[in-house]
N, C-alpha and C. Protein backbone atom coordinates (compact mmCIF):
# COMPACT_ATOMS: atom_id res chain seq x y z
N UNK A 1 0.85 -1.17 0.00
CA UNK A 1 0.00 0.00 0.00
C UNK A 1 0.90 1.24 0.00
N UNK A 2 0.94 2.27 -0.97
CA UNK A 2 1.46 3.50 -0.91
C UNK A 2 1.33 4.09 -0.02
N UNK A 3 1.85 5.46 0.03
CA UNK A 3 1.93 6.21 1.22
C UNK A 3 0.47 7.18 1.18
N UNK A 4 0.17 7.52 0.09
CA UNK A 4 -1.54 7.54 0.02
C UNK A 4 -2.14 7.09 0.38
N UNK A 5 -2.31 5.87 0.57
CA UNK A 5 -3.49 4.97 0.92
C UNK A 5 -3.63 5.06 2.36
N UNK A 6 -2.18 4.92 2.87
CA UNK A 6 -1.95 4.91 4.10
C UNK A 6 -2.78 6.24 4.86
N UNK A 7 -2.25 7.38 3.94
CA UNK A 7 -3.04 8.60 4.59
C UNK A 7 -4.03 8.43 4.77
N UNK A 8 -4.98 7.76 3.70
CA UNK A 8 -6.78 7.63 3.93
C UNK A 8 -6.87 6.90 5.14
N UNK A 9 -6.27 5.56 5.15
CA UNK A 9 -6.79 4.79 6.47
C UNK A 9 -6.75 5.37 7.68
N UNK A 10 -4.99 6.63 7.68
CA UNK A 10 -5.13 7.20 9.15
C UNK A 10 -5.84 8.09 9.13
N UNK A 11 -6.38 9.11 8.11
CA UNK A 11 -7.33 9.93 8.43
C UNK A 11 -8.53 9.18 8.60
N UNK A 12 -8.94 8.58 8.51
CA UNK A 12 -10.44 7.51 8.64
C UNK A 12 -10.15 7.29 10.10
N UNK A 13 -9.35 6.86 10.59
CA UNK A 13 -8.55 6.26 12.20
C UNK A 13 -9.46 7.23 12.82
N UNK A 14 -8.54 8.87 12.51
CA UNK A 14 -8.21 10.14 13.22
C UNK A 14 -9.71 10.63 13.50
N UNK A 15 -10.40 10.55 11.99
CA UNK A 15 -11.60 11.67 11.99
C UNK A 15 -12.93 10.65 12.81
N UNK A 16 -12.65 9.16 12.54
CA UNK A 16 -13.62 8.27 13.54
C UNK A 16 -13.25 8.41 14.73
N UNK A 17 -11.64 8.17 14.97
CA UNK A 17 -11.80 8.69 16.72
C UNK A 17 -12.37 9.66 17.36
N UNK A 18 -12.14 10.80 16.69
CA UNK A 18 -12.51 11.88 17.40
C UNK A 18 -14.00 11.94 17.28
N UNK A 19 -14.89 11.23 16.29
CA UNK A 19 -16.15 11.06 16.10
C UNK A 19 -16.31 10.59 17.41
N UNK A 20 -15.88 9.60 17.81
CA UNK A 20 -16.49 8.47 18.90
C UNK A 20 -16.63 9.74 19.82
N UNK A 21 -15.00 10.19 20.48
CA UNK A 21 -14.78 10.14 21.20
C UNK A 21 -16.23 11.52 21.80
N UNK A 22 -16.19 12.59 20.69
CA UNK A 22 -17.18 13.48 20.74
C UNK A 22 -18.51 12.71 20.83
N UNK A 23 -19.18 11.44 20.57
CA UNK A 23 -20.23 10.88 21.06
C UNK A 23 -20.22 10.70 22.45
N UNK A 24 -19.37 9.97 22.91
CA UNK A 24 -18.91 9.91 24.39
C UNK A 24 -19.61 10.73 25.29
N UNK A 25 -18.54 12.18 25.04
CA UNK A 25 -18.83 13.45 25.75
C UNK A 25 -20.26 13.70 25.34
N UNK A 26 -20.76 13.60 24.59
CA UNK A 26 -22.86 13.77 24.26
C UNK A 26 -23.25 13.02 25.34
N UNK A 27 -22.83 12.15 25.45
CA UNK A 27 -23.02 10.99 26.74
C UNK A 27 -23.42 11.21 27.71
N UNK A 28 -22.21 12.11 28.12
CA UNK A 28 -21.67 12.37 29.47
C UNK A 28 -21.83 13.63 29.97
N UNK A 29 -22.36 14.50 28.99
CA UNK A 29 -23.10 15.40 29.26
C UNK A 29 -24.68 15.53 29.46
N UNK A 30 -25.16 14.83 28.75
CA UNK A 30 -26.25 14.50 28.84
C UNK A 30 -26.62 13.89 30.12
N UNK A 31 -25.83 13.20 30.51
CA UNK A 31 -26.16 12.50 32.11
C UNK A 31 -26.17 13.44 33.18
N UNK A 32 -25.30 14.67 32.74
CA UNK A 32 -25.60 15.61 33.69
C UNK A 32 -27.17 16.62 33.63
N UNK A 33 -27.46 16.24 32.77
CA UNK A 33 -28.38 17.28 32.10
C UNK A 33 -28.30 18.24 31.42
N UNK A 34 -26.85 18.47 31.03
CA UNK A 34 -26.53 19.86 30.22
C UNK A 34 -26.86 19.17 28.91
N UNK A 35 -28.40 19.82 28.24
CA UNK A 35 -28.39 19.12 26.75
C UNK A 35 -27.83 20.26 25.98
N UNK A 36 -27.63 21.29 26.00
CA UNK A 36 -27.53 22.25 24.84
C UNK A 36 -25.73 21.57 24.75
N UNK A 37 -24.71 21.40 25.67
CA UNK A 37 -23.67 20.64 25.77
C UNK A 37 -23.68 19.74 25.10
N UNK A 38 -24.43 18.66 25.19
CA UNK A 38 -24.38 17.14 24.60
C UNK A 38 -24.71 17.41 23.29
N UNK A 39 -25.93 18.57 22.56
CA UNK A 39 -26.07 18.58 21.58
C UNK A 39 -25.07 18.91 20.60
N UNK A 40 -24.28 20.10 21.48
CA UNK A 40 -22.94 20.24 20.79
C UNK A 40 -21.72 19.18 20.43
N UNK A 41 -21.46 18.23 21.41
CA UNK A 41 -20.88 17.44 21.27
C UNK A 41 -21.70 16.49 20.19
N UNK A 42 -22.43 16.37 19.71
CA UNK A 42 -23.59 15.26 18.86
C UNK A 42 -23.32 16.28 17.57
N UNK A 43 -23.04 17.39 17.29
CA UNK A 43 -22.72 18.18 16.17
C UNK A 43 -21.74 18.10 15.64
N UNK A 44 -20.72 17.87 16.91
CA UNK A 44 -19.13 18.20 16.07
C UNK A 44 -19.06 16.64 16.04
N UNK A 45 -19.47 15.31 16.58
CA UNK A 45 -19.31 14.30 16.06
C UNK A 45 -19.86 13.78 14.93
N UNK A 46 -21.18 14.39 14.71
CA UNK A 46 -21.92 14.73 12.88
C UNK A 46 -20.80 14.92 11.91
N UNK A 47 -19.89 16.32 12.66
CA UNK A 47 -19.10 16.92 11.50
C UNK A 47 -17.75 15.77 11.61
N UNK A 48 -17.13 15.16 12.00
CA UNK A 48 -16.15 14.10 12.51
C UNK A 48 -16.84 13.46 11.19
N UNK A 49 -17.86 12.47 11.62
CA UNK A 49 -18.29 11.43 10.70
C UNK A 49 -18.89 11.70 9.25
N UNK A 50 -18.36 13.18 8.83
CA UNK A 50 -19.01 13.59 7.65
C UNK A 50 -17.72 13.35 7.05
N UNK A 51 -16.38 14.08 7.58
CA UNK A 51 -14.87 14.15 7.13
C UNK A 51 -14.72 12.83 6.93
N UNK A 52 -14.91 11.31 7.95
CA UNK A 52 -14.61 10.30 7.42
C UNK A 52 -15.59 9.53 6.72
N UNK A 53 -16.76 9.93 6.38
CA UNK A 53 -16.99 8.90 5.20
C UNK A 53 -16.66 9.92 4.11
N UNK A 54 -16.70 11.35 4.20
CA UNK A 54 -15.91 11.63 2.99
C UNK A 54 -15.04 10.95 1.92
N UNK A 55 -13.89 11.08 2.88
CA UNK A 55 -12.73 10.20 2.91
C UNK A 55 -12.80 8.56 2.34
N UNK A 56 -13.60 7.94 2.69
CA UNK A 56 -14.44 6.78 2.47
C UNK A 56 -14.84 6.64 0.96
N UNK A 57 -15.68 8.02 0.92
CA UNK A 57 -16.20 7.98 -0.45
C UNK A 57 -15.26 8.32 -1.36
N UNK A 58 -14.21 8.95 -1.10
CA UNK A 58 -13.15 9.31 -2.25
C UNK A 58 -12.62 8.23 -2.33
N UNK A 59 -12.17 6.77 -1.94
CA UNK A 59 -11.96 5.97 -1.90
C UNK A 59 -12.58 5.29 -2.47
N UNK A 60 -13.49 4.91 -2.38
CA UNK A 60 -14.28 3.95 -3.16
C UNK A 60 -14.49 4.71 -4.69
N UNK A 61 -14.95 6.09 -4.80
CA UNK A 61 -14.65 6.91 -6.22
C UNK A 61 -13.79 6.36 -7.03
N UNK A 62 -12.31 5.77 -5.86
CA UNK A 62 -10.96 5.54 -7.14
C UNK A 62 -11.35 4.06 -7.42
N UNK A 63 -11.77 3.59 -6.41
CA UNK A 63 -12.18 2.27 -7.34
C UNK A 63 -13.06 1.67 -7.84
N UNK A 64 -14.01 2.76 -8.19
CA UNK A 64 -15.34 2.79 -8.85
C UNK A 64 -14.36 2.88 -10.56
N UNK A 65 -13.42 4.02 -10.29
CA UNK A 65 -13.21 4.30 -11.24
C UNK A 65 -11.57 3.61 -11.95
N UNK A 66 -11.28 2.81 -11.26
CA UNK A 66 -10.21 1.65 -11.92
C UNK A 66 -9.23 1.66 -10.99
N UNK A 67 -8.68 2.44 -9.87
CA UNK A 67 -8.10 2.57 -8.89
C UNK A 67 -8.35 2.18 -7.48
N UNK A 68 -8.01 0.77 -7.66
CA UNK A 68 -8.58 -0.16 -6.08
C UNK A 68 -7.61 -0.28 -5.43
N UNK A 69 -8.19 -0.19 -3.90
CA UNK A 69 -7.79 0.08 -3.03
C UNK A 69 -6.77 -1.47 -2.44
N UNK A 70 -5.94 -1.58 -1.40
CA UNK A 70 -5.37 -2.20 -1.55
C UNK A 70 -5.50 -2.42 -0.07
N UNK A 71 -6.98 -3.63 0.09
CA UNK A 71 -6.70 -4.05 1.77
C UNK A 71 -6.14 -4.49 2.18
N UNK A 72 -5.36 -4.09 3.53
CA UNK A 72 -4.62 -4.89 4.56
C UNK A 72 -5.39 -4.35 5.77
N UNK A 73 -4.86 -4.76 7.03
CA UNK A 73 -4.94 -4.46 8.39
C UNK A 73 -5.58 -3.37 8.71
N UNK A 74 -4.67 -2.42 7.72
CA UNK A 74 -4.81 -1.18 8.52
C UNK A 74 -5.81 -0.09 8.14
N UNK A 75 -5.99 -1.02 6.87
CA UNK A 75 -7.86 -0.18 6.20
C UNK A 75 -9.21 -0.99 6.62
N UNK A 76 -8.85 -2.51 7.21
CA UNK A 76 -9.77 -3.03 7.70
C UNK A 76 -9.75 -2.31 9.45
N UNK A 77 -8.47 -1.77 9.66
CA UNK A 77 -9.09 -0.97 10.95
C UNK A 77 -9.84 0.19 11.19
N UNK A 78 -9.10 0.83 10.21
CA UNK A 78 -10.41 2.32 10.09
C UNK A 78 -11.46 2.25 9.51
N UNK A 79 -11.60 1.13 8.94
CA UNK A 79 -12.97 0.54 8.68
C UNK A 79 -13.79 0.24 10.15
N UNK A 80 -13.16 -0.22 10.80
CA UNK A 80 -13.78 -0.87 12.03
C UNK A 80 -14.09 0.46 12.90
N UNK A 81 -13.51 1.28 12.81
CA UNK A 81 -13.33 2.53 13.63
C UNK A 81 -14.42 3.27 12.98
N UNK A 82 -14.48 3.22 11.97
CA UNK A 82 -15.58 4.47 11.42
C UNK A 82 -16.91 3.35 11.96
N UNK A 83 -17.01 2.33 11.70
CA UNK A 83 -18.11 1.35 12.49
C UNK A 83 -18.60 1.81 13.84
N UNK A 84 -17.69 1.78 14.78
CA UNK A 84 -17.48 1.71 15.80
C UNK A 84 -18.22 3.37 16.19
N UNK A 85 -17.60 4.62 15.12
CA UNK A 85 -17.85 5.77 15.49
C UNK A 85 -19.45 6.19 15.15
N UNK A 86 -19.94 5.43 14.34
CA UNK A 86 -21.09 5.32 13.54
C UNK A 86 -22.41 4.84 15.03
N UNK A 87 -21.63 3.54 15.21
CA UNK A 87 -22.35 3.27 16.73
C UNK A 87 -23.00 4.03 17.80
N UNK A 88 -21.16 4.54 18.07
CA UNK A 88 -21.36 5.77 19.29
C UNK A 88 -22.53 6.73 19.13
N UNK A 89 -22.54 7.38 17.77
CA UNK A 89 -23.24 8.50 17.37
C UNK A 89 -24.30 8.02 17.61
N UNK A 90 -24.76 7.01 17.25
CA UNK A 90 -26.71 6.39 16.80
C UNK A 90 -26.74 5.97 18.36
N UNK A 91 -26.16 5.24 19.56
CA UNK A 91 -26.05 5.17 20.64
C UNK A 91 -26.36 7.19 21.87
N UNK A 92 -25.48 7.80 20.96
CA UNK A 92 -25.10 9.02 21.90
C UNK A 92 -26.93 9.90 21.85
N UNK A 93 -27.19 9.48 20.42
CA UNK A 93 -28.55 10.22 19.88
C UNK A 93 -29.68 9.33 21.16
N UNK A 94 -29.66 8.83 21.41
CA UNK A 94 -30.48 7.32 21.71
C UNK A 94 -30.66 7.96 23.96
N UNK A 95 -29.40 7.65 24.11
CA UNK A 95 -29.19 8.33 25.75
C UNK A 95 -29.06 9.75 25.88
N UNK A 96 -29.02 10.67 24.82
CA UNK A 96 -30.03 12.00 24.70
C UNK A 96 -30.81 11.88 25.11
N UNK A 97 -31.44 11.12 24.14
CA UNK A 97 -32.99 11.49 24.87
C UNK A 97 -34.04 11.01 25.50
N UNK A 98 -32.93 9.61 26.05
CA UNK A 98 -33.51 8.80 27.34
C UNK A 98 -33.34 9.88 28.56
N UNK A 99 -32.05 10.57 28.44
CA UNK A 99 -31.48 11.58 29.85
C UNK A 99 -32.33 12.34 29.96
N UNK A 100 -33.42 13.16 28.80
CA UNK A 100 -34.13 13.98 28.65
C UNK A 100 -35.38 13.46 29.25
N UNK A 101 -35.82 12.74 28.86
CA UNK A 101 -37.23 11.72 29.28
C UNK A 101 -36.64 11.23 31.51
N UNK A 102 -35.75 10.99 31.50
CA UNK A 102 -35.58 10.99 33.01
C UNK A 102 -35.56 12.27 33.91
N UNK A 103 -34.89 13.32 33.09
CA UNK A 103 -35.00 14.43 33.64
C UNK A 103 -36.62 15.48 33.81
N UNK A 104 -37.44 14.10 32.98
CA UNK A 104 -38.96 14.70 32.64
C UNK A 104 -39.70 13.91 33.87
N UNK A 105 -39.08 13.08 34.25
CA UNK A 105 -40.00 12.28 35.05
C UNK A 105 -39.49 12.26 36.61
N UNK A 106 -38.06 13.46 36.84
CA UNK A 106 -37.88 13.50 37.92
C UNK A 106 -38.44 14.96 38.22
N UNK A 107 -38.80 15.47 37.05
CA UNK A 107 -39.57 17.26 37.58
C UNK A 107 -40.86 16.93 37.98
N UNK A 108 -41.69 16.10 37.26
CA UNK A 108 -42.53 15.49 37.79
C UNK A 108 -43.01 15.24 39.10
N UNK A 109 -42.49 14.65 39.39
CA UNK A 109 -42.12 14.14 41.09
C UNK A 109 -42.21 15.69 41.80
């Protein structure tokens, strides 16, 4: 694999980690109750997972268009990672707005 290719897989790595990791913090803010916080964090992990399937899609472009990609390890990992960040996000959306619905039923009270 060239030194190109290589770049895509670590930017795929880079821009899914920081996806996750910004789901996380939606998380973990949300548990506190700060939603306008968590929503932010649920935005910039939107924008995270836009840069890597970008990236994704320019990839598959070259080998749509006769330029295939050349799997090993380390594109089946940022593969796994953008998976993984994809999760977090549809997970982080999910305990939003369970935190929201608890915080509805403890005003309640």
């Amino acid at each position: 694999m060239d030194d190109d290719k290589y770049t895509v897989a670590f930017e795929l790595i880079t821009k899914a980690g920081d996806a996750k990791s910004k789901a996380m913090m939606a998380i973990e803010a949300a548990r506190e109750f700060e939603f306008e916080e968590a929503e932010k964090y649920l935005k910039e992990a939107e924008q995270g997972l836009k840069e890597a399937h970008d990236a994704q899609l320019d990839m598959m472009q070259k080998e749509a268009s006769g330029t295939p990609a050349d799997v090993n390890i380390i594109l089946v990992h940022a593969q796994d990672h953008l998976t993984m960040a994809i999760m977090a996000h549809d997970n982080a959306e999910e305990f939003i707005n369970l935190y929201k619905l608890i915080r509805e039923l403890k005003e309640e009270k």
